[in-house]
PDB file of N, CA and C in Angstrom:
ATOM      1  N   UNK A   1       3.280  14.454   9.485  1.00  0.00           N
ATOM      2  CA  UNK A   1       3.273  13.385   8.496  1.00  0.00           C
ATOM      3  C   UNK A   1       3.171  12.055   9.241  1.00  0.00           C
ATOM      4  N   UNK A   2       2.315  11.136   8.689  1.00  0.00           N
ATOM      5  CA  UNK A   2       2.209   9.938   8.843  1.00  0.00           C
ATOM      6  C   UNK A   2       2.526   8.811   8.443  1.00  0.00           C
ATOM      7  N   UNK A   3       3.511   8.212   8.658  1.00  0.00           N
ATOM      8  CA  UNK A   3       3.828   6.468   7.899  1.00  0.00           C
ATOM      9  C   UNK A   3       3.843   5.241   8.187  1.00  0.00           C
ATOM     10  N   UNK A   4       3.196   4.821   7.636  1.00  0.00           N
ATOM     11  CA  UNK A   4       3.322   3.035   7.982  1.00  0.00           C
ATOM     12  C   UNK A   4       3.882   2.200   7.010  1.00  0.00           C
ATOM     13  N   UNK A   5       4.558   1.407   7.497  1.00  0.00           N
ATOM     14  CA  UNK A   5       4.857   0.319   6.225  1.00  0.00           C
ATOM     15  C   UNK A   5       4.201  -1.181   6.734  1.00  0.00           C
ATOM     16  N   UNK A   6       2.967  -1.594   5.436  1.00  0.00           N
ATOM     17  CA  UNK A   6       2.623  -2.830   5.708  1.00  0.00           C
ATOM     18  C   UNK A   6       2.980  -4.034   4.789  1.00  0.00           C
ATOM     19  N   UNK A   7       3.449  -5.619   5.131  1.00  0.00           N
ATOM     20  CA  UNK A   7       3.447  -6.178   4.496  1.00  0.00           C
ATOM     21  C   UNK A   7       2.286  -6.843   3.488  1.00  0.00           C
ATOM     22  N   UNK A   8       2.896  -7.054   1.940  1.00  0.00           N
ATOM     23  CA  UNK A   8       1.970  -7.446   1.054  1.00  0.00           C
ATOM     24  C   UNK A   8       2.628  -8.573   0.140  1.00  0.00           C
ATOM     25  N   UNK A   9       1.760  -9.730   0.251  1.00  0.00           N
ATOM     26  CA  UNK A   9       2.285 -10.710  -0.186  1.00  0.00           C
ATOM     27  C   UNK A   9       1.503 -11.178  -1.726  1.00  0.00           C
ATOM     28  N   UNK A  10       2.349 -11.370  -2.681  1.00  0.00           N
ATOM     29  CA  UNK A  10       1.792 -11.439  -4.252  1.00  0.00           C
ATOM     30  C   UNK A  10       2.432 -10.908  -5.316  1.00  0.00           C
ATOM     31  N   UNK A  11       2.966  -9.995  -4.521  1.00  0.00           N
ATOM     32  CA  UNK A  11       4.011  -8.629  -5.702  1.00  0.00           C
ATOM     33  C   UNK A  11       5.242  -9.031  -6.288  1.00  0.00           C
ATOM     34  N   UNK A  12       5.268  -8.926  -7.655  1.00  0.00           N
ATOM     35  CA  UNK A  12       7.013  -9.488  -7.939  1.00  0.00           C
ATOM     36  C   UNK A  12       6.965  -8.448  -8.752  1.00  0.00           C
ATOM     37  N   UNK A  13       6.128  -7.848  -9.407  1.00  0.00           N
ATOM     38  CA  UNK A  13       6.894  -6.570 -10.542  1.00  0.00           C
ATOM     39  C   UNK A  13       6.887  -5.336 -10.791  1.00  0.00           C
ATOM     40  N   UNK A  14       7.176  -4.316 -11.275  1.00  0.00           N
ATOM     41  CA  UNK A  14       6.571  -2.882 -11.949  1.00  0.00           C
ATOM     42  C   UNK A  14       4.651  -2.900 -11.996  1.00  0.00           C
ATOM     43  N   UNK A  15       4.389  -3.695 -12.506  1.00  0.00           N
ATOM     44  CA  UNK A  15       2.972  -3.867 -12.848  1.00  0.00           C
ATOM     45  C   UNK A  15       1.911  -3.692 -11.056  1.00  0.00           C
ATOM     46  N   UNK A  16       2.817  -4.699 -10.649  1.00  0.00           N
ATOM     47  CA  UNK A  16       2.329  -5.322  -9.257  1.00  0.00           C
ATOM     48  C   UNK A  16       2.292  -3.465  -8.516  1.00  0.00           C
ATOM     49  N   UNK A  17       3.202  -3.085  -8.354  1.00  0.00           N
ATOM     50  CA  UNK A  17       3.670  -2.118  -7.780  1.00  0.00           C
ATOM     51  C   UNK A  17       2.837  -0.811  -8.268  1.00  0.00           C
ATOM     52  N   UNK A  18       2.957  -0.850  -9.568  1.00  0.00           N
ATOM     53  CA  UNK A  18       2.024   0.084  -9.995  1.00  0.00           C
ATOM     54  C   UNK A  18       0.057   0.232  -9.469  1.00  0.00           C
ATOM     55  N   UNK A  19      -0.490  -0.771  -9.555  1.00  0.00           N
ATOM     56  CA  UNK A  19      -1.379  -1.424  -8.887  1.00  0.00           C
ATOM     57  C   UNK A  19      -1.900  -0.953  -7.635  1.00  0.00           C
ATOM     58  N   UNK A  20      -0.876  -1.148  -6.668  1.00  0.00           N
ATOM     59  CA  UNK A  20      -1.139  -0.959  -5.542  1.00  0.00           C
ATOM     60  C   UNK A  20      -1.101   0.361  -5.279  1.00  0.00           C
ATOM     61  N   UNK A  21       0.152   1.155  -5.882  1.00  0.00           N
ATOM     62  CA  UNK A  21       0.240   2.644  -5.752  1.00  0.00           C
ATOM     63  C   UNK A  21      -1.337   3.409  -6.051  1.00  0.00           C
ATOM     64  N   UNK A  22      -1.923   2.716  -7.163  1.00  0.00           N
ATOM     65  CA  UNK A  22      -2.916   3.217  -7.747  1.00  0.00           C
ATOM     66  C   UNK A  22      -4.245   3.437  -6.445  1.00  0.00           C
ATOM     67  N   UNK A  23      -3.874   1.996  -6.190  1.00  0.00           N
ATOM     68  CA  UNK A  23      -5.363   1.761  -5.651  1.00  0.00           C
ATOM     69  C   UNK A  23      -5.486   2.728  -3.945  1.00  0.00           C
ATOM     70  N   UNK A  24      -4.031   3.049  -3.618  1.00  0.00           N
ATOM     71  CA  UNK A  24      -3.493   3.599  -2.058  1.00  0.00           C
ATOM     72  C   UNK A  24      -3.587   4.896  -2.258  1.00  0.00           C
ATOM     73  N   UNK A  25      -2.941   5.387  -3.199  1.00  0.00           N
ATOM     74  CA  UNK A  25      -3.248   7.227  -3.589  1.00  0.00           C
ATOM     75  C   UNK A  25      -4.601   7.309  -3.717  1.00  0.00           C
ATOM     76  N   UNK A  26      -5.800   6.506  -4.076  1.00  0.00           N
ATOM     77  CA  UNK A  26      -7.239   6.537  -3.760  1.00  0.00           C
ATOM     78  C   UNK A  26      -7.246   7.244  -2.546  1.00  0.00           C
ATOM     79  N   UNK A  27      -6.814   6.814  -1.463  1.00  0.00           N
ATOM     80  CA  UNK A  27      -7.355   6.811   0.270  1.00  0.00           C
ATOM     81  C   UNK A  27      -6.861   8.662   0.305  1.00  0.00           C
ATOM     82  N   UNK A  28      -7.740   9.125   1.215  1.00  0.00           N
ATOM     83  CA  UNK A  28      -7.952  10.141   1.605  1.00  0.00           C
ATOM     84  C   UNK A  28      -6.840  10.176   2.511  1.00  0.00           C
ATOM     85  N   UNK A  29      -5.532  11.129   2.236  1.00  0.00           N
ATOM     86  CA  UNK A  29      -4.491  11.952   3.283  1.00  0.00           C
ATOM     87  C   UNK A  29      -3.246  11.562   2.588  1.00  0.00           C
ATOM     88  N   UNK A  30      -3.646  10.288   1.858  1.00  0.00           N
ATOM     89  CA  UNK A  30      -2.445   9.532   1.365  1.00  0.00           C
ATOM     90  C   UNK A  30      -1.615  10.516   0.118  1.00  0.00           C
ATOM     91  N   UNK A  31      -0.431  10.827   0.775  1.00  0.00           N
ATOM     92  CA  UNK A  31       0.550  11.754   0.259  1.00  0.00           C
ATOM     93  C   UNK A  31       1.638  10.757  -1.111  1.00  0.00           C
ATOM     94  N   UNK A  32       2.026   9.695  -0.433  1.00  0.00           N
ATOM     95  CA  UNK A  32       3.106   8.909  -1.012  1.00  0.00           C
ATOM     96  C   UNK A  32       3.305   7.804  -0.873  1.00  0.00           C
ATOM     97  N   UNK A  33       3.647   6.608  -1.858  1.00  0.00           N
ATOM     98  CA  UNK A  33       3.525   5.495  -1.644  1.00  0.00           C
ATOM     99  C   UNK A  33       4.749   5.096  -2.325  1.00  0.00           C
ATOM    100  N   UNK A  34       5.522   4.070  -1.360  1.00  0.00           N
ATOM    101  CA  UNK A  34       6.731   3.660  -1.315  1.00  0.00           C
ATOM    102  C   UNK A  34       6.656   1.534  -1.789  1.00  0.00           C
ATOM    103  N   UNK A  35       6.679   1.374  -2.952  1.00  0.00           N
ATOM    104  CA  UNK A  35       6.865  -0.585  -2.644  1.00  0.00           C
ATOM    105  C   UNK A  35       8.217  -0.549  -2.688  1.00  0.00           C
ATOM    106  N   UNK A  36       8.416  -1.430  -2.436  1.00  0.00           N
ATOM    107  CA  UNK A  36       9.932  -2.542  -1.970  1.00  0.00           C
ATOM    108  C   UNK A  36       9.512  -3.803  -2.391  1.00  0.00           C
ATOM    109  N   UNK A  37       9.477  -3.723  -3.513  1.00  0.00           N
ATOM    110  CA  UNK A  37       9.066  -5.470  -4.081  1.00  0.00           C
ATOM    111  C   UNK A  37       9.815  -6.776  -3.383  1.00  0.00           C
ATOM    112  N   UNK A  38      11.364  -6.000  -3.274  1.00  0.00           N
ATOM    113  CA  UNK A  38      12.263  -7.436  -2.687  1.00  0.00           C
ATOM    114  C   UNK A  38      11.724  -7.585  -1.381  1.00  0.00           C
ATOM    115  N   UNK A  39      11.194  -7.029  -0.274  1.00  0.00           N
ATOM    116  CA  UNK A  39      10.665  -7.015   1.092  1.00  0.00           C
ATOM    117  C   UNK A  39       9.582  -7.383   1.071  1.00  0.00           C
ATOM    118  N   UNK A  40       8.639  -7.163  -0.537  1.00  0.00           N
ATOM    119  CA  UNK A  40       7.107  -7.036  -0.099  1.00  0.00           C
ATOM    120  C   UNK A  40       6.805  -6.251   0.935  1.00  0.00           C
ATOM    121  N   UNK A  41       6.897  -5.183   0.697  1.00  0.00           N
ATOM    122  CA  UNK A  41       6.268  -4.469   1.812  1.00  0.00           C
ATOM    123  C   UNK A  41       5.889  -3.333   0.988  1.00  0.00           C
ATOM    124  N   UNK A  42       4.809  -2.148   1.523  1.00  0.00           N
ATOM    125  CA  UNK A  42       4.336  -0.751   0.770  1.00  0.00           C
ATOM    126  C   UNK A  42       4.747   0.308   2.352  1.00  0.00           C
ATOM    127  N   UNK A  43       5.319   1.071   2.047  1.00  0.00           N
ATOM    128  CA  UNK A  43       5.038   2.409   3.118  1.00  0.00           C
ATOM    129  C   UNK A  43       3.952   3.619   2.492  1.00  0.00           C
ATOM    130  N   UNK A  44       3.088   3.442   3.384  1.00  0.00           N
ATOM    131  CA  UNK A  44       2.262   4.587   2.982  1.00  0.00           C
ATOM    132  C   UNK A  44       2.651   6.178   3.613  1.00  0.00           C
ATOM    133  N   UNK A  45       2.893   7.152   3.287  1.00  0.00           N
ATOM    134  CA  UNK A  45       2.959   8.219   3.762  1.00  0.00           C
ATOM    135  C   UNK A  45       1.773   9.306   3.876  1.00  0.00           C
ATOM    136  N   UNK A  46       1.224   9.809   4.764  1.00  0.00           N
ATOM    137  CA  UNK A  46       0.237  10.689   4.687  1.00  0.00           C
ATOM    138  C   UNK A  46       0.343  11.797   5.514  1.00  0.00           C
ATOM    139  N   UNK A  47      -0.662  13.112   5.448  1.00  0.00           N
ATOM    140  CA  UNK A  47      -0.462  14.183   5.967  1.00  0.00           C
ATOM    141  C   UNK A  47      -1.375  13.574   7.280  1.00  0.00           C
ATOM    142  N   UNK A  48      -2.031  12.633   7.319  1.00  0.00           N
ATOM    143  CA  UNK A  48      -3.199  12.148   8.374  1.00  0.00           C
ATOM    144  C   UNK A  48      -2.943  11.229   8.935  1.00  0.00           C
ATOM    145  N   UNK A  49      -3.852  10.303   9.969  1.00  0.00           N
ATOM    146  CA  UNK A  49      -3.664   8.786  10.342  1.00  0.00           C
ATOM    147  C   UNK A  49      -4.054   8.368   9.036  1.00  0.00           C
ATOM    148  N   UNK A  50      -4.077   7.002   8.765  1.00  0.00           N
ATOM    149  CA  UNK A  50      -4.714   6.550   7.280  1.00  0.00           C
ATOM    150  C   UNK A  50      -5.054   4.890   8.537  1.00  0.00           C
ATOM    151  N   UNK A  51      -6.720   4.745   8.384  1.00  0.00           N
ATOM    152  CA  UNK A  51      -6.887   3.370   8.838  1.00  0.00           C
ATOM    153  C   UNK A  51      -6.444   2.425   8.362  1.00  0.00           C
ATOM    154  N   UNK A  52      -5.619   1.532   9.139  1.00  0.00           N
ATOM    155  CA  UNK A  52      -5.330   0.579   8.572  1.00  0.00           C
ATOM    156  C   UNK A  52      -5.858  -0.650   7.393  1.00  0.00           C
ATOM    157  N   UNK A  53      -7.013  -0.814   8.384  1.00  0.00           N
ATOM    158  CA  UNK A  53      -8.098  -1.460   7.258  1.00  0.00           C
ATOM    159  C   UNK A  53      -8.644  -1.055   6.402  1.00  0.00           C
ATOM    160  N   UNK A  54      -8.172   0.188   6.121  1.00  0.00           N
ATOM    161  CA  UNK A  54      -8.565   0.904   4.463  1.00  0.00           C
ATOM    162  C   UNK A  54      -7.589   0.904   3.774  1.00  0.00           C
ATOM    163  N   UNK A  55      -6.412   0.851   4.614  1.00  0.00           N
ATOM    164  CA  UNK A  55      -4.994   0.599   3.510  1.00  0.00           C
ATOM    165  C   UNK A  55      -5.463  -1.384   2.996  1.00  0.00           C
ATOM    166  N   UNK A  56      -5.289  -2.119   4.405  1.00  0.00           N
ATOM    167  CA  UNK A  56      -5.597  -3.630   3.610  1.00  0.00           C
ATOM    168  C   UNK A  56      -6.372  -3.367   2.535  1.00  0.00           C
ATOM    169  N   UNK A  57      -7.279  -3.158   2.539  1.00  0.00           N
ATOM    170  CA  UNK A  57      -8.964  -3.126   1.800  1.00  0.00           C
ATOM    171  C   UNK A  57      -8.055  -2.702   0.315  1.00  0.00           C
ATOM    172  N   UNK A  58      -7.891  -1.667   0.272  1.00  0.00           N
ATOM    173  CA  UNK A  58      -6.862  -0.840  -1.437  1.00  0.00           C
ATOM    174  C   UNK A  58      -6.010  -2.052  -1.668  1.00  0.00           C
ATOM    175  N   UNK A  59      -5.044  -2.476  -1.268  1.00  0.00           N
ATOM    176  CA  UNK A  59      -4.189  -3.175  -1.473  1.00  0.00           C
ATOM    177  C   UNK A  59      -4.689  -5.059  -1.994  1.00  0.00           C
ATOM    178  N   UNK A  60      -5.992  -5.328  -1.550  1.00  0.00           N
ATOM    179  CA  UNK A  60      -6.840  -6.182  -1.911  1.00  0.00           C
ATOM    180  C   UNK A  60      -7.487  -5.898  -2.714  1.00  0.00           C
ATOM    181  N   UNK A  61      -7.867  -5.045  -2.836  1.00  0.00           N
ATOM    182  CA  UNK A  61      -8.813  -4.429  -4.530  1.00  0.00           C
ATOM    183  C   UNK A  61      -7.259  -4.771  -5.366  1.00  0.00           C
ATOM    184  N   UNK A  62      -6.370  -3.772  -5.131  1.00  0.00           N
ATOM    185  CA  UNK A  62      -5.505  -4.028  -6.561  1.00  0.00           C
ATOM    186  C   UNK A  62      -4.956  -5.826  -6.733  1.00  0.00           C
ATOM    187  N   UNK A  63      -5.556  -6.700  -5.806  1.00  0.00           N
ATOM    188  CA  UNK A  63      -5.095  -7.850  -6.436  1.00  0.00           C
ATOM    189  C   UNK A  63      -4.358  -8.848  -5.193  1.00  0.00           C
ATOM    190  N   UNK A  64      -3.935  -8.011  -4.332  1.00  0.00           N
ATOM    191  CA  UNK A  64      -2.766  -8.527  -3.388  1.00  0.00           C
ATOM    192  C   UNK A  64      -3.311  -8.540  -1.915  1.00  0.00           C
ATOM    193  N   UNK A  65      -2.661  -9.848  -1.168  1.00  0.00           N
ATOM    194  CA  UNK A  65      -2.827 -10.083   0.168  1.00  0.00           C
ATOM    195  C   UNK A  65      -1.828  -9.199   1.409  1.00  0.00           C
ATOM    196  N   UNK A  66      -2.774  -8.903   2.366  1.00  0.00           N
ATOM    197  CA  UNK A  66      -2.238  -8.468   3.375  1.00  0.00           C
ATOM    198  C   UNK A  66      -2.298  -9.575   4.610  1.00  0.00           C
ATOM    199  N   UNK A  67      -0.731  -9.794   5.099  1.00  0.00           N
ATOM    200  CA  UNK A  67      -0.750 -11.414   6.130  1.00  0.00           C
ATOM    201  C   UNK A  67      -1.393 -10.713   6.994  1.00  0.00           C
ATOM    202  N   UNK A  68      -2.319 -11.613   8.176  1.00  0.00           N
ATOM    203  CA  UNK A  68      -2.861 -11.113   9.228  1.00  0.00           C
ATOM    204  C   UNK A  68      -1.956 -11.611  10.215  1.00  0.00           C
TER     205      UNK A  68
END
């Protein structure tokens, strides 16, 4: 199993959160997706590596910034 947790800046609610889950369970390996609205942050869990810049990329489709 694989996890990362990246920060995402924009998120304050259920909605927000929902969003992103949506757009991250897209990505190929991606097992589970964890937000922490109070942290802003998402942990992605997967059975694979998951590229990073395909996690940013999902997380920008659903609406929200990833800090560089």
């Amino acid at each position: 199993m694989s996890t990362q947790t990246i920060s995402v800046e924009g998120m304050t609610c259920d909605h927000c959160a929902r969003a992103v889950t949506r757009e991250l369970t897209k990505l190929a390996g991606v097992e589970r997706v964890d937000v922490d609205l109070a942290n802003g942050a998402v942990t992605v869990s997967s059975d694979q590596p998951v590229d990073s810049m395909a996690v940013a990329a999902a997380i920008e489709e659903a609406g929200y910034e990833v800090p560089s």
